[in-house]
N, C-alpha and C. Protein backbone atom coordinates (compact mmCIF):
# COMPACT_ATOMS: atom_id res chain seq x y z
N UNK A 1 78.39 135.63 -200.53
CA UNK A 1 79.35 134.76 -199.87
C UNK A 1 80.53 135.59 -199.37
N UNK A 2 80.92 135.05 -198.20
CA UNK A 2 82.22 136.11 -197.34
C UNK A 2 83.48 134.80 -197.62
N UNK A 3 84.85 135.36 -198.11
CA UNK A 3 85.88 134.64 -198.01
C UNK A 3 86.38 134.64 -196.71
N UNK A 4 86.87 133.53 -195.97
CA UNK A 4 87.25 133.02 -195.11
C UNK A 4 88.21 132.09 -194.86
N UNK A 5 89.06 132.91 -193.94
CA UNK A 5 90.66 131.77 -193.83
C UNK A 5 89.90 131.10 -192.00
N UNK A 6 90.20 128.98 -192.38
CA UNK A 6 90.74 128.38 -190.88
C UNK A 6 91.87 128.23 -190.60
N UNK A 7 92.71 129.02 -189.31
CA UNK A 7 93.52 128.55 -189.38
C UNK A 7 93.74 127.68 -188.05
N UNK A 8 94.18 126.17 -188.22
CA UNK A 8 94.05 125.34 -187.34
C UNK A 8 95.54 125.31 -186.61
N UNK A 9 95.19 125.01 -185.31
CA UNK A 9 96.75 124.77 -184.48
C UNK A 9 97.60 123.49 -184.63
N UNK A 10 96.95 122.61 -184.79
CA UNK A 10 97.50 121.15 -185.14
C UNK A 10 96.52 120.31 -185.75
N UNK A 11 97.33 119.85 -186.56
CA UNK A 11 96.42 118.87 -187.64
C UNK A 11 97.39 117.57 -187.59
N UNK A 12 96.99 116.22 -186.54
CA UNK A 12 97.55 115.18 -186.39
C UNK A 12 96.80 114.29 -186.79
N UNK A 13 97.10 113.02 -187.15
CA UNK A 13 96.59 111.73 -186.74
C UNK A 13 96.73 111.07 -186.43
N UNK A 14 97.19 110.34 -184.98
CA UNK A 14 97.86 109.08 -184.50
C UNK A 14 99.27 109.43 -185.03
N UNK A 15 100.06 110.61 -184.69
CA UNK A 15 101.51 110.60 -185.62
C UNK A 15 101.27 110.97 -186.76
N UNK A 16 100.51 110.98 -187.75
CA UNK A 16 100.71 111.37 -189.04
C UNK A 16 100.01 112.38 -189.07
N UNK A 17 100.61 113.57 -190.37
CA UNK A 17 99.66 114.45 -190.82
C UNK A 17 98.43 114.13 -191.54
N UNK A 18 97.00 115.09 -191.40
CA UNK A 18 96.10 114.87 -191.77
C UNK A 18 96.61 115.67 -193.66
N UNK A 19 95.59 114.66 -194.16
CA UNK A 19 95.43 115.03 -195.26
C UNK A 19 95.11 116.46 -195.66
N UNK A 20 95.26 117.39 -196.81
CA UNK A 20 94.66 118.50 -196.81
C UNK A 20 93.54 118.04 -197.90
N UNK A 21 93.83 116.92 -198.48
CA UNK A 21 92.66 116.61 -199.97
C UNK A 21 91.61 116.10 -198.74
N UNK A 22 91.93 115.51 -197.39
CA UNK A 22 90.53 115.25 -196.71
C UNK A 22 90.27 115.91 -196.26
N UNK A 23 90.82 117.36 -195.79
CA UNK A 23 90.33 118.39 -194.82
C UNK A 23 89.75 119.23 -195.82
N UNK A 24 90.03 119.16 -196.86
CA UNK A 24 89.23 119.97 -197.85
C UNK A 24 87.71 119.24 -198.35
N UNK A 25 88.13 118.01 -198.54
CA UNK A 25 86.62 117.82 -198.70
C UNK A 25 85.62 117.24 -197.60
N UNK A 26 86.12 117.29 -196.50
CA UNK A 26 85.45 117.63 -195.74
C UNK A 26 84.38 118.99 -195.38
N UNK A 27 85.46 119.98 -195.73
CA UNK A 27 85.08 120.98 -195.51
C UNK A 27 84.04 121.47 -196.95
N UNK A 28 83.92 121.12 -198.40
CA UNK A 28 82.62 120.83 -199.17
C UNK A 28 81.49 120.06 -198.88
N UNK A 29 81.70 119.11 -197.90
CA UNK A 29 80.53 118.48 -197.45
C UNK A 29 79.84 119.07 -196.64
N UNK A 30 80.39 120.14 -196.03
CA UNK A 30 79.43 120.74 -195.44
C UNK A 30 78.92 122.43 -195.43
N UNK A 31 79.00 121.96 -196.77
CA UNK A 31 78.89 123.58 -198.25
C UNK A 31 79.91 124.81 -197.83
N UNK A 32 80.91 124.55 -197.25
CA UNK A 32 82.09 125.45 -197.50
C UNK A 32 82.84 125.41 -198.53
N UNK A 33 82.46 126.27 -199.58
CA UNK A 33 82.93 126.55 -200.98
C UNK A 33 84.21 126.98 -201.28
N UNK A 34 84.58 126.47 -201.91
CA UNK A 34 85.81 127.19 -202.66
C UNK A 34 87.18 126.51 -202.00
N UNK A 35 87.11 125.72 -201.07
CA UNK A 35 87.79 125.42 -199.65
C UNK A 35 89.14 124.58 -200.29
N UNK A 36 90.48 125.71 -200.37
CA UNK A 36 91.94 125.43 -200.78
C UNK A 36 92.51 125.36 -199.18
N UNK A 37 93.90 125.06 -199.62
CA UNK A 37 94.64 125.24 -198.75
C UNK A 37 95.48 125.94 -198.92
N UNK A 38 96.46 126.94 -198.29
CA UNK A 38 97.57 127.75 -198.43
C UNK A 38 98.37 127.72 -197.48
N UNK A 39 100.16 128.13 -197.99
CA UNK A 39 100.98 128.28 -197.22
C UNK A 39 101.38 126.71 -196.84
N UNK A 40 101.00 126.48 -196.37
CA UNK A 40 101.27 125.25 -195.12
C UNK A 40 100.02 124.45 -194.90
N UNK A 41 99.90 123.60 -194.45
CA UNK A 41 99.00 122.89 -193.59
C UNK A 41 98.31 123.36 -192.59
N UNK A 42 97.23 123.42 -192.65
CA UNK A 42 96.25 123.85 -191.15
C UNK A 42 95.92 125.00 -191.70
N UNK A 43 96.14 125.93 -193.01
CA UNK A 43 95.83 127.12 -193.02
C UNK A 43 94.30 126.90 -194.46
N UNK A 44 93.05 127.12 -193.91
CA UNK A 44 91.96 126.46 -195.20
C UNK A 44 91.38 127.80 -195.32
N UNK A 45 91.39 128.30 -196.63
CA UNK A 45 90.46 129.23 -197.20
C UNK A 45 89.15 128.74 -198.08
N UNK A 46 87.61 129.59 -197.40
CA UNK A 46 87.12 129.31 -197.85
C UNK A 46 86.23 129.99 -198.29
N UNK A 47 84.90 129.91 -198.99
CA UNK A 47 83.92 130.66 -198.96
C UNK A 47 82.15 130.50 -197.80
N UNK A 48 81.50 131.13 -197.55
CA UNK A 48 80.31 130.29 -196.97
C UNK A 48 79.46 132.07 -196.56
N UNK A 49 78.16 131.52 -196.26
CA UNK A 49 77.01 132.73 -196.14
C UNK A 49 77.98 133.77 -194.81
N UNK A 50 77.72 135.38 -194.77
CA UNK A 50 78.70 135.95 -193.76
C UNK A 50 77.38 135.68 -192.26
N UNK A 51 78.63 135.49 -191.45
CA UNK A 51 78.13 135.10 -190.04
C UNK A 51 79.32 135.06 -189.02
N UNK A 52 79.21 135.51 -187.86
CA UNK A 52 80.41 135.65 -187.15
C UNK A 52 81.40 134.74 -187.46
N UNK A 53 82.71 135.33 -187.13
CA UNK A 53 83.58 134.13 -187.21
C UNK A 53 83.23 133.26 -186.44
N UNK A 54 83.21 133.57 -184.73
CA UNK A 54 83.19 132.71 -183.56
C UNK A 54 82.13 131.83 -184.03
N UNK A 55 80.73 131.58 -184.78
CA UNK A 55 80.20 130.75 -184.87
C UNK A 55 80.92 129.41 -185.76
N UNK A 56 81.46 129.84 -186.80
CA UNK A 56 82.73 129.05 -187.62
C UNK A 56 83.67 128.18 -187.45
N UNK A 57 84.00 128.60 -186.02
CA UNK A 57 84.88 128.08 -185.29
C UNK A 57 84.31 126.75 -184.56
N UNK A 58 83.19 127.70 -184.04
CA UNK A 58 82.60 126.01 -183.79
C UNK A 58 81.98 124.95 -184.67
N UNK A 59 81.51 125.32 -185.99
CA UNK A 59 81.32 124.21 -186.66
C UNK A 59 82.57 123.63 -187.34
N UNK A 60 83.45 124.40 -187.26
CA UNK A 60 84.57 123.30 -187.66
C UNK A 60 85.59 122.69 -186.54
N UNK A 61 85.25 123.29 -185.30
CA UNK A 61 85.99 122.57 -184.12
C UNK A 61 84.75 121.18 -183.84
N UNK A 62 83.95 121.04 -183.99
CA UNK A 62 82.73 119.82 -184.36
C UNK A 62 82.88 119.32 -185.43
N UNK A 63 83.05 119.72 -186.87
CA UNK A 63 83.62 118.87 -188.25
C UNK A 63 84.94 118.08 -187.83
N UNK A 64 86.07 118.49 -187.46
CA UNK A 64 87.28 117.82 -187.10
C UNK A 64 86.62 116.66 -186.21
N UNK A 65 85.80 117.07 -184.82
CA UNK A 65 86.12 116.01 -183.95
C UNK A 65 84.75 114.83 -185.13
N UNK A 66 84.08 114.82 -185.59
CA UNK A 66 82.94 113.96 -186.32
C UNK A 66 83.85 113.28 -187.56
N UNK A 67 84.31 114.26 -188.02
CA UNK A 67 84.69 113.54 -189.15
C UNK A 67 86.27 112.95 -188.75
N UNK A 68 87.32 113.39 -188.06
CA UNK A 68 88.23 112.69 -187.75
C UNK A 68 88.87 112.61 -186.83
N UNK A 69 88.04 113.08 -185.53
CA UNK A 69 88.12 112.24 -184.19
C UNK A 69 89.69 113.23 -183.82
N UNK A 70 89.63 114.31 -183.95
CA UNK A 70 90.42 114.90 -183.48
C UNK A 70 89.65 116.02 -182.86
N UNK A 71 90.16 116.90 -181.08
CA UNK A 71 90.04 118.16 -181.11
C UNK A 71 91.00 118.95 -181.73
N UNK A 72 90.55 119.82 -182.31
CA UNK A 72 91.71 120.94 -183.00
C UNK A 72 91.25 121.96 -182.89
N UNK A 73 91.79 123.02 -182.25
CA UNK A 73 91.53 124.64 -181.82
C UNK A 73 91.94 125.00 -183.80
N UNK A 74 90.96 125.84 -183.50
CA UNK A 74 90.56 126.88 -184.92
C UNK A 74 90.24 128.03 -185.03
N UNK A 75 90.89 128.78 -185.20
CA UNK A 75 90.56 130.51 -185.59
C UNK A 75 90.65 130.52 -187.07
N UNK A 76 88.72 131.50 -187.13
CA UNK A 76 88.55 131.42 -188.26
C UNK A 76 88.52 133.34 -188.66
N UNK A 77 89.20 133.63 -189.20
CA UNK A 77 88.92 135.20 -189.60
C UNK A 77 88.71 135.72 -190.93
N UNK A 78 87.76 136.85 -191.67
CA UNK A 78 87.32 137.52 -192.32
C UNK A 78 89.11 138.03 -193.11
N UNK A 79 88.85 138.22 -194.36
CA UNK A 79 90.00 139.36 -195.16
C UNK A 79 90.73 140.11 -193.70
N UNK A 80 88.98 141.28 -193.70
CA UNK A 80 89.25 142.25 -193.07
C UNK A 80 89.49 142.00 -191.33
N UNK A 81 89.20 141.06 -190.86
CA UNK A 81 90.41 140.74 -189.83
C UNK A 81 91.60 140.43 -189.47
N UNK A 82 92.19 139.30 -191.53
CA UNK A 82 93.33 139.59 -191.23
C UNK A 82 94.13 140.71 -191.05
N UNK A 83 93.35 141.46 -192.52
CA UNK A 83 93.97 142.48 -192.85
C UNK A 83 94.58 143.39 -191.46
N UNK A 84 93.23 143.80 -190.44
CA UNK A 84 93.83 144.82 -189.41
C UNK A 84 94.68 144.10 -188.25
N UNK A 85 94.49 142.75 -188.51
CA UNK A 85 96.15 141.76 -187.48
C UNK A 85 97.60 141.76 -188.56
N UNK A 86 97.19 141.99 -189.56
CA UNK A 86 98.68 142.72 -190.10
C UNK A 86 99.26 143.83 -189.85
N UNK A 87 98.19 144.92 -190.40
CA UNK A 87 98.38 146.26 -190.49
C UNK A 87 98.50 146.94 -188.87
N UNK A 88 97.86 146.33 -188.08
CA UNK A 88 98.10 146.51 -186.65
C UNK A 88 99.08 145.73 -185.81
N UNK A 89 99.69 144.92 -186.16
CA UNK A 89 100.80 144.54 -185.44
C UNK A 89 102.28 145.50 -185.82
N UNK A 90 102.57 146.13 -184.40
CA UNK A 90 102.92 147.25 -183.93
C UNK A 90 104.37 146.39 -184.39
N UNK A 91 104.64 145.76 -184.26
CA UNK A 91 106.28 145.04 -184.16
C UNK A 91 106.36 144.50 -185.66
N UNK A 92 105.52 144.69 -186.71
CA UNK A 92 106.07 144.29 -188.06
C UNK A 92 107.32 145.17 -188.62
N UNK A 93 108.51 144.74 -189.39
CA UNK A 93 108.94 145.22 -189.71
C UNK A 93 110.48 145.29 -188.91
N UNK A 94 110.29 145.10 -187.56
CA UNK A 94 111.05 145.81 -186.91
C UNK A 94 112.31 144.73 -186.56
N UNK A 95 112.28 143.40 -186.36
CA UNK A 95 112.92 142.20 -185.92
C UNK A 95 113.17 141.48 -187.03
N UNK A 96 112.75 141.61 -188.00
CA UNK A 96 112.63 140.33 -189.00
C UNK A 96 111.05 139.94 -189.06
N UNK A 97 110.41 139.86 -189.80
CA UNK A 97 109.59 139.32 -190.13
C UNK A 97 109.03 137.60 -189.50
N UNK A 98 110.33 137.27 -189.65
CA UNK A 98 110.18 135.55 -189.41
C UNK A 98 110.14 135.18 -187.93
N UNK A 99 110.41 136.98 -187.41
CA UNK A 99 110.31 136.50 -185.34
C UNK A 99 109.29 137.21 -185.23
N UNK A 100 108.24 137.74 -186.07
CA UNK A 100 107.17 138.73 -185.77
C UNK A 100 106.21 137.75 -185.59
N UNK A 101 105.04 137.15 -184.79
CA UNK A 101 104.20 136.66 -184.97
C UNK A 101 102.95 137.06 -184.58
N UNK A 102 101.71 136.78 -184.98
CA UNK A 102 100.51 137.07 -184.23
C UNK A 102 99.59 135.62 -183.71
N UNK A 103 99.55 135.81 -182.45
CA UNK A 103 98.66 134.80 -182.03
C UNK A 103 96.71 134.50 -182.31
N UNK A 104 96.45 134.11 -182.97
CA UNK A 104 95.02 134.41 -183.14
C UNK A 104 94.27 133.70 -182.24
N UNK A 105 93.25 134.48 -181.09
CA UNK A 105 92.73 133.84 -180.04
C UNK A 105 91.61 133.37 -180.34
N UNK A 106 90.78 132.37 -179.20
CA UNK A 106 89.40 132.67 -179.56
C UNK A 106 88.49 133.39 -179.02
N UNK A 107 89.01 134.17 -178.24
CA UNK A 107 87.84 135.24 -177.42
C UNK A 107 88.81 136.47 -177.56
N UNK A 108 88.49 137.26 -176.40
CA UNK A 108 89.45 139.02 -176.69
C UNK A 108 89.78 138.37 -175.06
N UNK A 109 90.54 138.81 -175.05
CA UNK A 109 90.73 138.66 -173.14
C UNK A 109 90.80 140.13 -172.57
N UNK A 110 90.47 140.28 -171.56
CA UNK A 110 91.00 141.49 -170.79
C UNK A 110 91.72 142.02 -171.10
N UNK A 111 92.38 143.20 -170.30
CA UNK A 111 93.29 143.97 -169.77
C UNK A 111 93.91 143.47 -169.11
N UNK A 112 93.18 142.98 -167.77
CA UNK A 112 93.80 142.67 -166.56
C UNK A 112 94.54 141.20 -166.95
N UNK A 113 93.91 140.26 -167.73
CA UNK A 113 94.63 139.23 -167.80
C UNK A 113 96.23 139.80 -169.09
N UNK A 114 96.02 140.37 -169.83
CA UNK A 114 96.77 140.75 -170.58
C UNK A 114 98.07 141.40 -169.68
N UNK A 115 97.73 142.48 -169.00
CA UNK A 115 98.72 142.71 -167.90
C UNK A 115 99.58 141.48 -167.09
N UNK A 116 98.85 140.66 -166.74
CA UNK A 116 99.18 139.06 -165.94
C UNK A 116 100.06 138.45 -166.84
N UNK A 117 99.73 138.33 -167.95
CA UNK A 117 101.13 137.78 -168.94
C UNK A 117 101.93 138.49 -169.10
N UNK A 118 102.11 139.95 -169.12
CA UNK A 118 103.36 140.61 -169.14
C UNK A 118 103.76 140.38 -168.21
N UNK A 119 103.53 140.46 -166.73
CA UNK A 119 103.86 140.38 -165.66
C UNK A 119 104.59 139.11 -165.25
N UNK A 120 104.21 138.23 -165.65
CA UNK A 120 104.42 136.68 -165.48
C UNK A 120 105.62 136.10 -166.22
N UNK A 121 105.13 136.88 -167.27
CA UNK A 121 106.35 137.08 -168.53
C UNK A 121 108.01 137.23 -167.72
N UNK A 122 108.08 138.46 -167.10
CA UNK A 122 108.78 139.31 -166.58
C UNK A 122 110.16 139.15 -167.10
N UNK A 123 111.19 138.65 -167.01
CA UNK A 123 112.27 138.31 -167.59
C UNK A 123 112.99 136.98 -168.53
N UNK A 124 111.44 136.35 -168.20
CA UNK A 124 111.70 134.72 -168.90
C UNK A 124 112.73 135.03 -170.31
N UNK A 125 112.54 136.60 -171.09
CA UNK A 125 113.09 136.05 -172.50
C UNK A 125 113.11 138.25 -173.13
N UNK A 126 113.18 138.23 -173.90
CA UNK A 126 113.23 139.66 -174.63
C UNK A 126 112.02 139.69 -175.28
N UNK A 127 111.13 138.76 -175.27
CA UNK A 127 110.00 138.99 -176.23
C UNK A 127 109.39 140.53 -176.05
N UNK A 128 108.68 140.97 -176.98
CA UNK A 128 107.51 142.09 -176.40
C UNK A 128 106.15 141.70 -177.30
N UNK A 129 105.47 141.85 -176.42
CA UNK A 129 103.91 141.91 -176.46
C UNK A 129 102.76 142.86 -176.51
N UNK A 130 101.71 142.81 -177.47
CA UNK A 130 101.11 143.67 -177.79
C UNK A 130 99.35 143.28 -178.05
N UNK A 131 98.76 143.73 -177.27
CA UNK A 131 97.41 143.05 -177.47
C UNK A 131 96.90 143.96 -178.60
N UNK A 132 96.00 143.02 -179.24
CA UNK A 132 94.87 143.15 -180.72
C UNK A 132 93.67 142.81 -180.29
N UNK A 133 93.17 142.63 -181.29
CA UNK A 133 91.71 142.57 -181.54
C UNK A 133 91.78 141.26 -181.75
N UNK A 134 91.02 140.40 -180.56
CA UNK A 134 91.14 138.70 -181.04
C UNK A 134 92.17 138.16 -181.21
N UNK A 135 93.51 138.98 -180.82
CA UNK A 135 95.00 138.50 -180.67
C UNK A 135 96.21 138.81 -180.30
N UNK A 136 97.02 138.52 -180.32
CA UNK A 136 98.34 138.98 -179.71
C UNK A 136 99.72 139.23 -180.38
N UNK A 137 100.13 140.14 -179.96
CA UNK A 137 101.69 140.28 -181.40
C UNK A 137 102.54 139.95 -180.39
N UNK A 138 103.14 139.25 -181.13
CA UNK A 138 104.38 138.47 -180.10
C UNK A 138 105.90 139.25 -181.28
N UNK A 139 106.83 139.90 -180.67
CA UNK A 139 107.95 139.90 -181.50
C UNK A 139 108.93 139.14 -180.80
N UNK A 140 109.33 137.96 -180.91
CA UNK A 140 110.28 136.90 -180.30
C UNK A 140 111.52 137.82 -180.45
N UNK A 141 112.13 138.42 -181.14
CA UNK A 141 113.38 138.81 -181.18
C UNK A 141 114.25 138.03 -181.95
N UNK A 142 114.28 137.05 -182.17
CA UNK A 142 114.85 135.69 -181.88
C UNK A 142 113.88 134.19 -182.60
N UNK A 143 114.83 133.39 -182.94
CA UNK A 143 114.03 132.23 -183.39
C UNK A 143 112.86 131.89 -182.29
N UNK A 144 111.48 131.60 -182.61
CA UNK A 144 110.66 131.02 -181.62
C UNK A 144 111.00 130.32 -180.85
N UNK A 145 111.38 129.03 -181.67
CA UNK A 145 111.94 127.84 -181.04
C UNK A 145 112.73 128.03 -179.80
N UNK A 146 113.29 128.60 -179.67
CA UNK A 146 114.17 129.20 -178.71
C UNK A 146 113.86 129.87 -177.69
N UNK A 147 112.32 130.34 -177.24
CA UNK A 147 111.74 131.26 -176.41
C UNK A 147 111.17 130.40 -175.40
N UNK A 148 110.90 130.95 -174.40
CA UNK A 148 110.65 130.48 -173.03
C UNK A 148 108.57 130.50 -173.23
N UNK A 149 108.23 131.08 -173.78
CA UNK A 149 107.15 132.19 -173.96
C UNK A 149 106.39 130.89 -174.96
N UNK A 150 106.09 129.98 -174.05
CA UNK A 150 104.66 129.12 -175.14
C UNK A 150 103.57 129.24 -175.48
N UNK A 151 103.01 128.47 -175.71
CA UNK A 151 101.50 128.60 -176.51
C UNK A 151 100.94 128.39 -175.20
N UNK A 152 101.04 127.32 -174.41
CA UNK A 152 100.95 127.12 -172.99
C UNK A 152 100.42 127.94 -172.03
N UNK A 153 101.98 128.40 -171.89
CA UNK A 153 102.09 130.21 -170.84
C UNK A 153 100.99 130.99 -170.94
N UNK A 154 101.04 131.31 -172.46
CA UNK A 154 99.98 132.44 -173.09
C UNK A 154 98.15 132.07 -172.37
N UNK A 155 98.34 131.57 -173.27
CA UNK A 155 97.17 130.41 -172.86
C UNK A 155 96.19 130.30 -170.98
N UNK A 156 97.15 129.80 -170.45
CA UNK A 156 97.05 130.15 -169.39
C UNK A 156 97.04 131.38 -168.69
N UNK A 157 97.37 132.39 -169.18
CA UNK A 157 97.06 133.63 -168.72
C UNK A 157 95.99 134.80 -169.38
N UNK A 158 95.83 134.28 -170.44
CA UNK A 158 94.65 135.09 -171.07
C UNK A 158 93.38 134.40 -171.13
N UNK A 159 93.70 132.69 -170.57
CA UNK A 159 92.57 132.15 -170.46
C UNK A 159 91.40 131.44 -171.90
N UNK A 160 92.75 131.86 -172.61
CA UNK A 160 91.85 131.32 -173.83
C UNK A 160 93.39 130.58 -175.06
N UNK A 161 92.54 129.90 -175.71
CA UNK A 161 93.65 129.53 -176.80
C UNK A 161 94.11 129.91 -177.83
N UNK A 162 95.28 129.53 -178.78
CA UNK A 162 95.18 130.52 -179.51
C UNK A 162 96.32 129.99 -180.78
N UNK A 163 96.69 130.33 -181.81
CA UNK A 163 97.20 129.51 -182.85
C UNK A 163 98.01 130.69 -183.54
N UNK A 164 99.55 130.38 -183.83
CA UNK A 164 99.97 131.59 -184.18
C UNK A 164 100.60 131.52 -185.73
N UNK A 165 100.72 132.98 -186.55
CA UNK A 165 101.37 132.89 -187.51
C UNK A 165 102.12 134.08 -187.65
N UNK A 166 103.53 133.78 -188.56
CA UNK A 166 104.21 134.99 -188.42
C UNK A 166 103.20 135.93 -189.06
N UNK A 167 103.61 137.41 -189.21
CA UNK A 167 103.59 138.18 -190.28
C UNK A 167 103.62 137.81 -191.31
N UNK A 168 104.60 137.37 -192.02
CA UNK A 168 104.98 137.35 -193.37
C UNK A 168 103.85 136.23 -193.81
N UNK A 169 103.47 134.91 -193.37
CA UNK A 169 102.14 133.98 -194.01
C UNK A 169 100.88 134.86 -193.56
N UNK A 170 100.76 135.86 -192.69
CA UNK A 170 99.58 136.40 -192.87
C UNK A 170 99.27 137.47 -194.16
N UNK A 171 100.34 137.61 -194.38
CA UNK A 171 100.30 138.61 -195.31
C UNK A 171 99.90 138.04 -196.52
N UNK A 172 100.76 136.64 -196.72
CA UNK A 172 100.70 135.89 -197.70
C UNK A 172 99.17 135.42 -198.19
N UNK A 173 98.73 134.68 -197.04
CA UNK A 173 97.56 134.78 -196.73
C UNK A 173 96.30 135.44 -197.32
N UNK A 174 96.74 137.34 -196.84
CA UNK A 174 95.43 137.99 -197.17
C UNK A 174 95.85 138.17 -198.38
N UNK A 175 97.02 138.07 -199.39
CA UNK A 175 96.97 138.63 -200.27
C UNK A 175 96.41 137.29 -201.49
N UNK A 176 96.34 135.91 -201.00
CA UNK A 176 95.67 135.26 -201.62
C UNK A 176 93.97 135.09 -201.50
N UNK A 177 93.89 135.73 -200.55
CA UNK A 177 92.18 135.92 -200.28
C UNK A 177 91.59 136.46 -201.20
């Protein structure tokens, strides 16, 4: 069995938060073992046979919409993926922790589109940007909340979606894995 963190972008229901005692046993019904929650909401560790992440993603972007009628974007990654979106985000350390974030995508995008968001970027804000493996280091500088630089923007220029967490809960994270 491979341990495995979901981490989901929004977990709604009609206005309310989803349960984590139902997102968890949801996620035993369909023999994902061990299946806690950490940190926060939307973040599910679990166990299950090893197999790409990207396949993961889709059985639980299909579990959400079956079992509670929600779409919800999901990145699902290995220890050792968090591990090298910690250890490789170039901007830890350097801003604060709490403006360091990494975006976790669901595909790799280009170059060329990666270039297009810096570019696009251009003066909207001080952020700096740093492409990964399956993600993006965002150092806001600055409270998020406060940045020009959305999930949106991003999104639209790398062409894919993507769900972010600082540093400091990824860390948290792998070190509960």
């Amino acid at each position: 069995m491979t341990r495995y963190c979901a981490f989901f972008e929004s977990l709604t229901v009609r206005g309310d938060r989803l349960s984590m005692a139902d997102l968890r046993y949801a996620f035993e019904r369909e023999e994902l073992e061990n299946a806690e929650t950490v940190i926060s909401s939307g973040n599910v560790l679990f166990d299950y046979e090893e197999r790409p992440s990207e396949g993961l993603e889709d059985l639980l972007a299909y579990l959400m919409r079956d079992r509670f009628d929600l779409k919800a974007f999901v990145a699902v990654r290995t220890r050792e993926e968090i591990r090298a979106a910690v250890e490789e985000n170039p901007f830890a350390g350097e801003s604060g922790d709490s403006f360091v974030h990494t975006m976790l995508l669901e595909k790799q995008p280009t170059q060329a589109q990666f270039d297009r968001l810096v570019a696009d970027h251009g003066t909207l804000g001080e952020e700096r940007l740093a492409l990964g493996a399956r993600c993006l280091f965002v150092d806001y500088a600055r409270p998020p909340a406060e940045s020009l630089l959305t999930g949106e923007f991003i999104a639209k220029r790398l062409g894919c979606r993507g769900t972010v967490r600082n540093v400091r809960s990824l860390a948290r994270i792998l070190t509960k894995m």
